[in-house]
PDB file of N, CA and C in Angstrom:
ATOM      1  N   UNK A   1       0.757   9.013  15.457  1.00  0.00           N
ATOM      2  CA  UNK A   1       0.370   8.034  14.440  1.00  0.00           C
ATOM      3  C   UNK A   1       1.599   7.718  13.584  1.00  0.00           C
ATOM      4  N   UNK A   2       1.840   5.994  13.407  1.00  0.00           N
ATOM      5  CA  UNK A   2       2.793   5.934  12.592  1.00  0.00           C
ATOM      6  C   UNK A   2       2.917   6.129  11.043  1.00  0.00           C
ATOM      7  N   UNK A   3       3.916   6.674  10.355  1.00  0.00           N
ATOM      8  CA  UNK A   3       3.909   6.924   8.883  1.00  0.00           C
ATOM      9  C   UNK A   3       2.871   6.277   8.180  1.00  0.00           C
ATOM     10  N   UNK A   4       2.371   6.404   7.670  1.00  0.00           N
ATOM     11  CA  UNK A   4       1.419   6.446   6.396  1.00  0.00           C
ATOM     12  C   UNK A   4       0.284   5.408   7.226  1.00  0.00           C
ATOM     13  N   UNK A   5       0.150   5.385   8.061  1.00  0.00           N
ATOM     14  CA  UNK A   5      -0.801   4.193   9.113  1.00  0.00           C
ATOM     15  C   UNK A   5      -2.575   5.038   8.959  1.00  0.00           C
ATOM     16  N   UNK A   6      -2.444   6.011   8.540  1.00  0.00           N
ATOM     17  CA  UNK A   6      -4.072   6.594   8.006  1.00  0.00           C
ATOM     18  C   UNK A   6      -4.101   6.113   6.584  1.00  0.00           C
ATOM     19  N   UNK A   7      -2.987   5.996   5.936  1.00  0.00           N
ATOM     20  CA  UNK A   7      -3.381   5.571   4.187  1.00  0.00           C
ATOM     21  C   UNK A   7      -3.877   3.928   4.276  1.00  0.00           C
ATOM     22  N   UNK A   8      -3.119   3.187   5.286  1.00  0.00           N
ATOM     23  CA  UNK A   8      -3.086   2.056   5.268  1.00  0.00           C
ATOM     24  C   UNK A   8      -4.402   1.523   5.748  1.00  0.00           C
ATOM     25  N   UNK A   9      -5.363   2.485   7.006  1.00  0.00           N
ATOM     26  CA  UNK A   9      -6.666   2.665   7.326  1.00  0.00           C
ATOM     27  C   UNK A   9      -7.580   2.479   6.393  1.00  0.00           C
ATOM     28  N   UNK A  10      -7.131   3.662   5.420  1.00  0.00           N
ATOM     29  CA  UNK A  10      -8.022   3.725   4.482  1.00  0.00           C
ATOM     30  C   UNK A  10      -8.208   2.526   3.263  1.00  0.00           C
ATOM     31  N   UNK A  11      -6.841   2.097   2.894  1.00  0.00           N
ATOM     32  CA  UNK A  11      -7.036   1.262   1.649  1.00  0.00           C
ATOM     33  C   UNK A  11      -7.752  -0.135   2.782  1.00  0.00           C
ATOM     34  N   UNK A  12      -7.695  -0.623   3.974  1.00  0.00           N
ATOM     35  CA  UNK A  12      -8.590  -1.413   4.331  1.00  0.00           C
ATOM     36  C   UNK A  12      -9.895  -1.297   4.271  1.00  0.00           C
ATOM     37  N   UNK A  13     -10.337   0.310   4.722  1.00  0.00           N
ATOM     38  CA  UNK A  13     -11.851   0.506   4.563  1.00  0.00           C
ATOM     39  C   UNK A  13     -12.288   0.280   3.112  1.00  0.00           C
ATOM     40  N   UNK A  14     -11.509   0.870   2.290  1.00  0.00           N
ATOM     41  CA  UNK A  14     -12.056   0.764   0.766  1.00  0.00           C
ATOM     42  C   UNK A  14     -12.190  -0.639   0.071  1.00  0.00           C
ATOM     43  N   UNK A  15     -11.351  -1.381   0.952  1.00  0.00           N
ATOM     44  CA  UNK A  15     -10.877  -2.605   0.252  1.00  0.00           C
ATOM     45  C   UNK A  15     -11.925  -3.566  -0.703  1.00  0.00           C
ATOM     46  N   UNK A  16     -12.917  -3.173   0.144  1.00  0.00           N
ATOM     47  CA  UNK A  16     -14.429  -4.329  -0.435  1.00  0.00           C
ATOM     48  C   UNK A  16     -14.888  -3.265  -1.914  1.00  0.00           C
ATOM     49  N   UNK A  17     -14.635  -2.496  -2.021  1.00  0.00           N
ATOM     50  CA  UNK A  17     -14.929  -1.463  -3.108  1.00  0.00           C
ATOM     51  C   UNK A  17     -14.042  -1.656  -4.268  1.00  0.00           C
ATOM     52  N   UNK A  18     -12.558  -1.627  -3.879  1.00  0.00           N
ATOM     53  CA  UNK A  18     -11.394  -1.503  -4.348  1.00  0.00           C
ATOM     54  C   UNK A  18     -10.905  -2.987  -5.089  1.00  0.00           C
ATOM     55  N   UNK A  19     -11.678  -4.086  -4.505  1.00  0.00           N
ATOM     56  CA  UNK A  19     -11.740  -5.190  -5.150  1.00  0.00           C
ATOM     57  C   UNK A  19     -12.099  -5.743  -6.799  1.00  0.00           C
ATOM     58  N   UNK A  20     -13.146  -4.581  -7.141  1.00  0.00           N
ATOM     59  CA  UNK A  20     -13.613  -4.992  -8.136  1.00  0.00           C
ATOM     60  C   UNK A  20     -11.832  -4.478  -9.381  1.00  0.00           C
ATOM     61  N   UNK A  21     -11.405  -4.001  -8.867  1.00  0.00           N
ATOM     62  CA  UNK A  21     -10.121  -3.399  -9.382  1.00  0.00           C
ATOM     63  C   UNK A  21      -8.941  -4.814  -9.025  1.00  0.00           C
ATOM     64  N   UNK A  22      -8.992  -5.566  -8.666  1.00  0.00           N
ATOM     65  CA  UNK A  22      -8.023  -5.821  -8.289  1.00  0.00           C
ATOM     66  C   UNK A  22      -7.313  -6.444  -9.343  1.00  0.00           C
ATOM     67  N   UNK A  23      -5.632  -5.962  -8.684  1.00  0.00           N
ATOM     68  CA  UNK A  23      -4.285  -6.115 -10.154  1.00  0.00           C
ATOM     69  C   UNK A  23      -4.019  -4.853 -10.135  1.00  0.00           C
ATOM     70  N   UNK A  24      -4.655  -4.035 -10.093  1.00  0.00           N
ATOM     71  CA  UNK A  24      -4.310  -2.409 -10.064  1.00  0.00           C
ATOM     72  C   UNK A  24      -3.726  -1.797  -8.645  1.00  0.00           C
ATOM     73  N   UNK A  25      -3.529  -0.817  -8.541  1.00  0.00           N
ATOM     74  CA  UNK A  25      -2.489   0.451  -7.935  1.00  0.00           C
ATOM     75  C   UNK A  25      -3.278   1.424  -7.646  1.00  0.00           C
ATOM     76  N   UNK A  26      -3.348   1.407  -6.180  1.00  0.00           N
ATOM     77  CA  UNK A  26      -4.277   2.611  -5.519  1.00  0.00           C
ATOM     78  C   UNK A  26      -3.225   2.963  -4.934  1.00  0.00           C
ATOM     79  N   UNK A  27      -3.740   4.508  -5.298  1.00  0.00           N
ATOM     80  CA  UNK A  27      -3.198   5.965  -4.887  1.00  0.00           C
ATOM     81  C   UNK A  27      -3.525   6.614  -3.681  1.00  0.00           C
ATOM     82  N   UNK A  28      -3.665   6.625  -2.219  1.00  0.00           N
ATOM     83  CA  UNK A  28      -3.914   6.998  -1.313  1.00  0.00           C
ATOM     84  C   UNK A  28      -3.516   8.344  -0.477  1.00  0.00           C
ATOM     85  N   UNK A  29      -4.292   9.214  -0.058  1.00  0.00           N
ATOM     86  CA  UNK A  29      -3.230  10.081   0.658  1.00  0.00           C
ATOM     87  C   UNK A  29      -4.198  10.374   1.898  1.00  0.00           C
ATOM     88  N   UNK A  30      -3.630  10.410   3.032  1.00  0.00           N
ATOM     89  CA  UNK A  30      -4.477  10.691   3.927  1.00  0.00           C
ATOM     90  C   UNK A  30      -5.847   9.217   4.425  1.00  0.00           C
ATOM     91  N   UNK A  31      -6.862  10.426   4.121  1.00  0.00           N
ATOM     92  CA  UNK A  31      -8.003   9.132   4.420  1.00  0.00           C
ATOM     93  C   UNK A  31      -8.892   9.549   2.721  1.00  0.00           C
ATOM     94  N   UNK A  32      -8.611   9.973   1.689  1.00  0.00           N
ATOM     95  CA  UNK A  32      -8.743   9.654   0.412  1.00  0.00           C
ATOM     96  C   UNK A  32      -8.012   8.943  -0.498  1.00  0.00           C
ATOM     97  N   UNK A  33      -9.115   8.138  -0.861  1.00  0.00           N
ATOM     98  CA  UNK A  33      -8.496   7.374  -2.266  1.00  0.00           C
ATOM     99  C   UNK A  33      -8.549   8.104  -3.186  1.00  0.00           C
ATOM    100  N   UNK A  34      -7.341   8.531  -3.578  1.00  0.00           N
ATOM    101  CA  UNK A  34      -7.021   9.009  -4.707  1.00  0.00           C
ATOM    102  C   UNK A  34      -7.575   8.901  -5.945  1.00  0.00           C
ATOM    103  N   UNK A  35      -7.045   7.746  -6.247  1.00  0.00           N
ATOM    104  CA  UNK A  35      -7.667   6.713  -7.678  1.00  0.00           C
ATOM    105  C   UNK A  35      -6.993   5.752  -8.055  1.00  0.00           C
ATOM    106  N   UNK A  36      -7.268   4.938  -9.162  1.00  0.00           N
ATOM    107  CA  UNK A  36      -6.862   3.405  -9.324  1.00  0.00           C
ATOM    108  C   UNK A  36      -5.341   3.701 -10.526  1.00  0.00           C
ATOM    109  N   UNK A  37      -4.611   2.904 -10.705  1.00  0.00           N
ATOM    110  CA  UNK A  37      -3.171   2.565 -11.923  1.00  0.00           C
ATOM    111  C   UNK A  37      -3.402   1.510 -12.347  1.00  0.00           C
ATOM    112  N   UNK A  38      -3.356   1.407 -13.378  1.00  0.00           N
ATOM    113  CA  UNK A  38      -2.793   0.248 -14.031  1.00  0.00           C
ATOM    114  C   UNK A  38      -1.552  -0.506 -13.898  1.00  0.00           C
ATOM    115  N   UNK A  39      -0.408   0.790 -13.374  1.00  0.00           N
ATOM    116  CA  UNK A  39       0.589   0.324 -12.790  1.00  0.00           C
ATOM    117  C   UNK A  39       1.633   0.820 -11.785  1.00  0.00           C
ATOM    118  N   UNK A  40       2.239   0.119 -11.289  1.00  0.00           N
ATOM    119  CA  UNK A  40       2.481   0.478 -10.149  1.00  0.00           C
ATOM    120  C   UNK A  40       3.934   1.787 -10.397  1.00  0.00           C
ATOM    121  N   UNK A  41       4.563   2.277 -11.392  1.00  0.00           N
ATOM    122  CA  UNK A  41       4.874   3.288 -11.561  1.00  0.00           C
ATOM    123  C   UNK A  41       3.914   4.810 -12.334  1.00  0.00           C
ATOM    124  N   UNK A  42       2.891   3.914 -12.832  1.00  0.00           N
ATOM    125  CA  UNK A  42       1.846   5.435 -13.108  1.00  0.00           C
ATOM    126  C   UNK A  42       1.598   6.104 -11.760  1.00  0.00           C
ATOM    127  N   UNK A  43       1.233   4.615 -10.955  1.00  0.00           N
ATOM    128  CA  UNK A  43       0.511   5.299  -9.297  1.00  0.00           C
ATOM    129  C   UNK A  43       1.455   6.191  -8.819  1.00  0.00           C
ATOM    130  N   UNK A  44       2.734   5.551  -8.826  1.00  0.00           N
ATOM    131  CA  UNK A  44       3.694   6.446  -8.149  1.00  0.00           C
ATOM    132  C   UNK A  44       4.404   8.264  -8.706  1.00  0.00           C
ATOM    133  N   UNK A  45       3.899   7.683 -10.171  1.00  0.00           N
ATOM    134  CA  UNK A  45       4.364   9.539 -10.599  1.00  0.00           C
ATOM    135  C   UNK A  45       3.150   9.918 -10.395  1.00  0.00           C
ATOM    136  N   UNK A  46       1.903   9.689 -10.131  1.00  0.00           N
ATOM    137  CA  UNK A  46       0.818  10.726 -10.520  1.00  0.00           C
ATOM    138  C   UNK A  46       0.885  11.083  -8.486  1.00  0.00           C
ATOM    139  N   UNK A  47       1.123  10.372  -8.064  1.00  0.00           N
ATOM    140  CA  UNK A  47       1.655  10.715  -6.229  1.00  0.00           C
ATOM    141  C   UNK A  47       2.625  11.839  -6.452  1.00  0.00           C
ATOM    142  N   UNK A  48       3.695  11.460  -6.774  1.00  0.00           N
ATOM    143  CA  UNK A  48       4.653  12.446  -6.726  1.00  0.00           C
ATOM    144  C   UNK A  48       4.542  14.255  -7.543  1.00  0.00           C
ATOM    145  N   UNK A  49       3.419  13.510  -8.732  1.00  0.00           N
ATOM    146  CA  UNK A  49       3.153  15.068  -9.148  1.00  0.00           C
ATOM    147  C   UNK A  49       2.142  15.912  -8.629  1.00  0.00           C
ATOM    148  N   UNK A  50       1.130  15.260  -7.812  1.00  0.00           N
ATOM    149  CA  UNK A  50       0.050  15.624  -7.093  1.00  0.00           C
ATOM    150  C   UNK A  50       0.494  16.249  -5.770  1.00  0.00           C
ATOM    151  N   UNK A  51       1.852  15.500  -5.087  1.00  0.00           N
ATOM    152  CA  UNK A  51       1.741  15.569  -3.580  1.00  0.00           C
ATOM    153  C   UNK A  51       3.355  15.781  -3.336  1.00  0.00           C
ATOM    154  N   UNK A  52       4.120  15.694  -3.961  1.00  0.00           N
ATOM    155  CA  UNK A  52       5.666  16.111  -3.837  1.00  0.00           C
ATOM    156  C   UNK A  52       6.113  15.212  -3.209  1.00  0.00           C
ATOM    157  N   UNK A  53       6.984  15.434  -2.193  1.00  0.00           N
ATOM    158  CA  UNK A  53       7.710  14.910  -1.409  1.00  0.00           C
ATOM    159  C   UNK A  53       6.730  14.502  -0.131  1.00  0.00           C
ATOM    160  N   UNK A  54       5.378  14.954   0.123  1.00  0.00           N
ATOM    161  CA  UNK A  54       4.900  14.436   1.289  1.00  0.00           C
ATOM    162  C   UNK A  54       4.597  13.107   0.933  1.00  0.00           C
ATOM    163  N   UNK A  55       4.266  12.417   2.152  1.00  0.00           N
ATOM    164  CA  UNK A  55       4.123  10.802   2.349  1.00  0.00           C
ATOM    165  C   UNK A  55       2.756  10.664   1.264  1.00  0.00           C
ATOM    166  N   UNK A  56       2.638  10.138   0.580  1.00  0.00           N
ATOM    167  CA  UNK A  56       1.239   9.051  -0.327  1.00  0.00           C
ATOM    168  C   UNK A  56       1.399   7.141  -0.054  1.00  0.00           C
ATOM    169  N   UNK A  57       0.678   6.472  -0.357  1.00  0.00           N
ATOM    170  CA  UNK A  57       0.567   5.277  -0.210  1.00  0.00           C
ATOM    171  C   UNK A  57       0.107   4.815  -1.730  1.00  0.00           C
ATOM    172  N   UNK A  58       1.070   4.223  -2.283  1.00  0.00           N
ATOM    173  CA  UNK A  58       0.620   3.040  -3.694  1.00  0.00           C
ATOM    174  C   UNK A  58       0.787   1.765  -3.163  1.00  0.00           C
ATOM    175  N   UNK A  59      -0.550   1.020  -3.144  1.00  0.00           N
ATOM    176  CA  UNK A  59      -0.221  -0.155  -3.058  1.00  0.00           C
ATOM    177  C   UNK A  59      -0.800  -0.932  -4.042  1.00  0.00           C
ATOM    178  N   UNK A  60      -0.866  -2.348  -4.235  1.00  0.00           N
ATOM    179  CA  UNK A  60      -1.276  -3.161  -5.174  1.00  0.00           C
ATOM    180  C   UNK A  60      -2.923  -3.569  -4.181  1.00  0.00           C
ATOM    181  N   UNK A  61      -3.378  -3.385  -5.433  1.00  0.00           N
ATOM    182  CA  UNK A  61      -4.885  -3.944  -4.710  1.00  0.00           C
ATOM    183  C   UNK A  61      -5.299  -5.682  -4.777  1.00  0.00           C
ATOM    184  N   UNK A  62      -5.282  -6.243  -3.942  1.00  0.00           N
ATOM    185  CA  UNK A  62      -5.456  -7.570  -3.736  1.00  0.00           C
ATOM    186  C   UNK A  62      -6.194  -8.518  -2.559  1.00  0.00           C
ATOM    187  N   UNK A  63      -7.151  -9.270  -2.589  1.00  0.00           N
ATOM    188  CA  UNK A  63      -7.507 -10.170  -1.419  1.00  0.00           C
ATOM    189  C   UNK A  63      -6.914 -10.156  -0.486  1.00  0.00           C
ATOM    190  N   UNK A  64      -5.817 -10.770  -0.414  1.00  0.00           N
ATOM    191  CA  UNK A  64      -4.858 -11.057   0.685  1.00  0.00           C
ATOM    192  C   UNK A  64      -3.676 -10.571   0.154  1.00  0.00           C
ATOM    193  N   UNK A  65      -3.227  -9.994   1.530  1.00  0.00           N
ATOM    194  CA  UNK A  65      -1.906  -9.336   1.260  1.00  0.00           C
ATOM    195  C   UNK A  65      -0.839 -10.072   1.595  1.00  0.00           C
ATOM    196  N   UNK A  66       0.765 -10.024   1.231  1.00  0.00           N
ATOM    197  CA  UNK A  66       1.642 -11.079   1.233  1.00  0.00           C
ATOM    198  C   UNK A  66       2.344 -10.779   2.970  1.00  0.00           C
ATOM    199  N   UNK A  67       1.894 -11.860   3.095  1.00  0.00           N
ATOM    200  CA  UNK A  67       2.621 -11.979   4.830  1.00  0.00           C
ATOM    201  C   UNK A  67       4.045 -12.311   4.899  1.00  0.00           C
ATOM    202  N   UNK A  68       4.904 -11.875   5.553  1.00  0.00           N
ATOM    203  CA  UNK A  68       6.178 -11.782   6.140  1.00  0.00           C
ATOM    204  C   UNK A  68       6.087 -12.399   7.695  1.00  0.00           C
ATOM    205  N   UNK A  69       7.033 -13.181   7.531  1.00  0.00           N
ATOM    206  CA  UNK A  69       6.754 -14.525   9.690  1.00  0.00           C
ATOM    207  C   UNK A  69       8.182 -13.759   9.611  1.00  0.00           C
ATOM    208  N   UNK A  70       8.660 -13.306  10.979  1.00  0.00           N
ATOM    209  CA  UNK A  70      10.013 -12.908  11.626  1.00  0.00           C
ATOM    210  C   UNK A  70       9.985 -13.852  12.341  1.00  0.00           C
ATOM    211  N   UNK A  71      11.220 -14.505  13.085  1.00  0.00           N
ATOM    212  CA  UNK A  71      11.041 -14.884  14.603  1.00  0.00           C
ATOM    213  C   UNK A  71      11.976 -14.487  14.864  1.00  0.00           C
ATOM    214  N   UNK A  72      11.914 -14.250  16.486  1.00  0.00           N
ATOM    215  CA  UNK A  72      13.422 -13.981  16.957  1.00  0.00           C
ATOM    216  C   UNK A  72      13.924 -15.456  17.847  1.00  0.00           C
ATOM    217  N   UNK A  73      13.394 -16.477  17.604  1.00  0.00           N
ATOM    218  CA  UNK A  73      14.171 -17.522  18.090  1.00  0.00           C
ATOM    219  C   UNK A  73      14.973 -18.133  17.111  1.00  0.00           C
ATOM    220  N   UNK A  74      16.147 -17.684  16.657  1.00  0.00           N
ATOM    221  CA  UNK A  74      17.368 -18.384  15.931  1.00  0.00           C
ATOM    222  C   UNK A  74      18.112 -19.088  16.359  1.00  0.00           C
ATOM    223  N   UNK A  75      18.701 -19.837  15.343  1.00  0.00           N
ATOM    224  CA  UNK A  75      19.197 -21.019  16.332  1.00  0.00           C
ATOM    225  C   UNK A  75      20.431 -20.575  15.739  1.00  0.00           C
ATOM    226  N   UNK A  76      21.888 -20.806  16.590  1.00  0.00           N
ATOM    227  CA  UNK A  76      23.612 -20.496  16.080  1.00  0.00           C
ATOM    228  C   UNK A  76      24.017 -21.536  14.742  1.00  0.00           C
ATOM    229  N   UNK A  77      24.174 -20.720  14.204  1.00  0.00           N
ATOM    230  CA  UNK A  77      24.873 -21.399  12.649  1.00  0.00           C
ATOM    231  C   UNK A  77      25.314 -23.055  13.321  1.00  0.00           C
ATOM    232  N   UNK A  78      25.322 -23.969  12.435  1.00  0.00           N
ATOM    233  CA  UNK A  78      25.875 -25.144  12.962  1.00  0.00           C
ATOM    234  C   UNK A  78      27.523 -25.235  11.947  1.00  0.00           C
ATOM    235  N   UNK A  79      28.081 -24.245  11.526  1.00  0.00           N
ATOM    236  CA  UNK A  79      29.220 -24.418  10.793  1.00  0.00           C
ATOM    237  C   UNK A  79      30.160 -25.073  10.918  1.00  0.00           C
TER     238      UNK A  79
END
């Protein structure tokens, strides 16, 4: 399983729950939700003091999440 790909499980399952929050910072570890932030550095120290150095998931809770398009058809600089 790839890195944190069970936290990322989970904040989808919760998501319809996790909505009424949204703007806030869920704390994830594993397949528990932690709990909600106000912001996205509370989420991250109360991770780090709970769970150390192992992997946690803070993300921003929102409808839709912000999409990234790659392509690999580039075209050569026209310089």
């Amino acid at each position: 399983m790839a890195a944190l790909e069970r936290e990322i499980e989970t904040y989808n399952r919760e998501l319809s729950t996790l909505l009424a929050q949204q703007g806030k910072y869920a704390l994830i570890k594993g397949s528990d939700l932690v709990g909600t932030f106000d912001s996205y550095q509370d989420a991250l120290t109360a991770g780090f003091q709970k769970f150390g150095l192992e992997p946690f998931l803070v993300k921003l809770i929102a409808a839709t999440g912000h999409v990234a398009c790659f392509t690999r058809a580039l075209q050569p600089c026209q310089a």
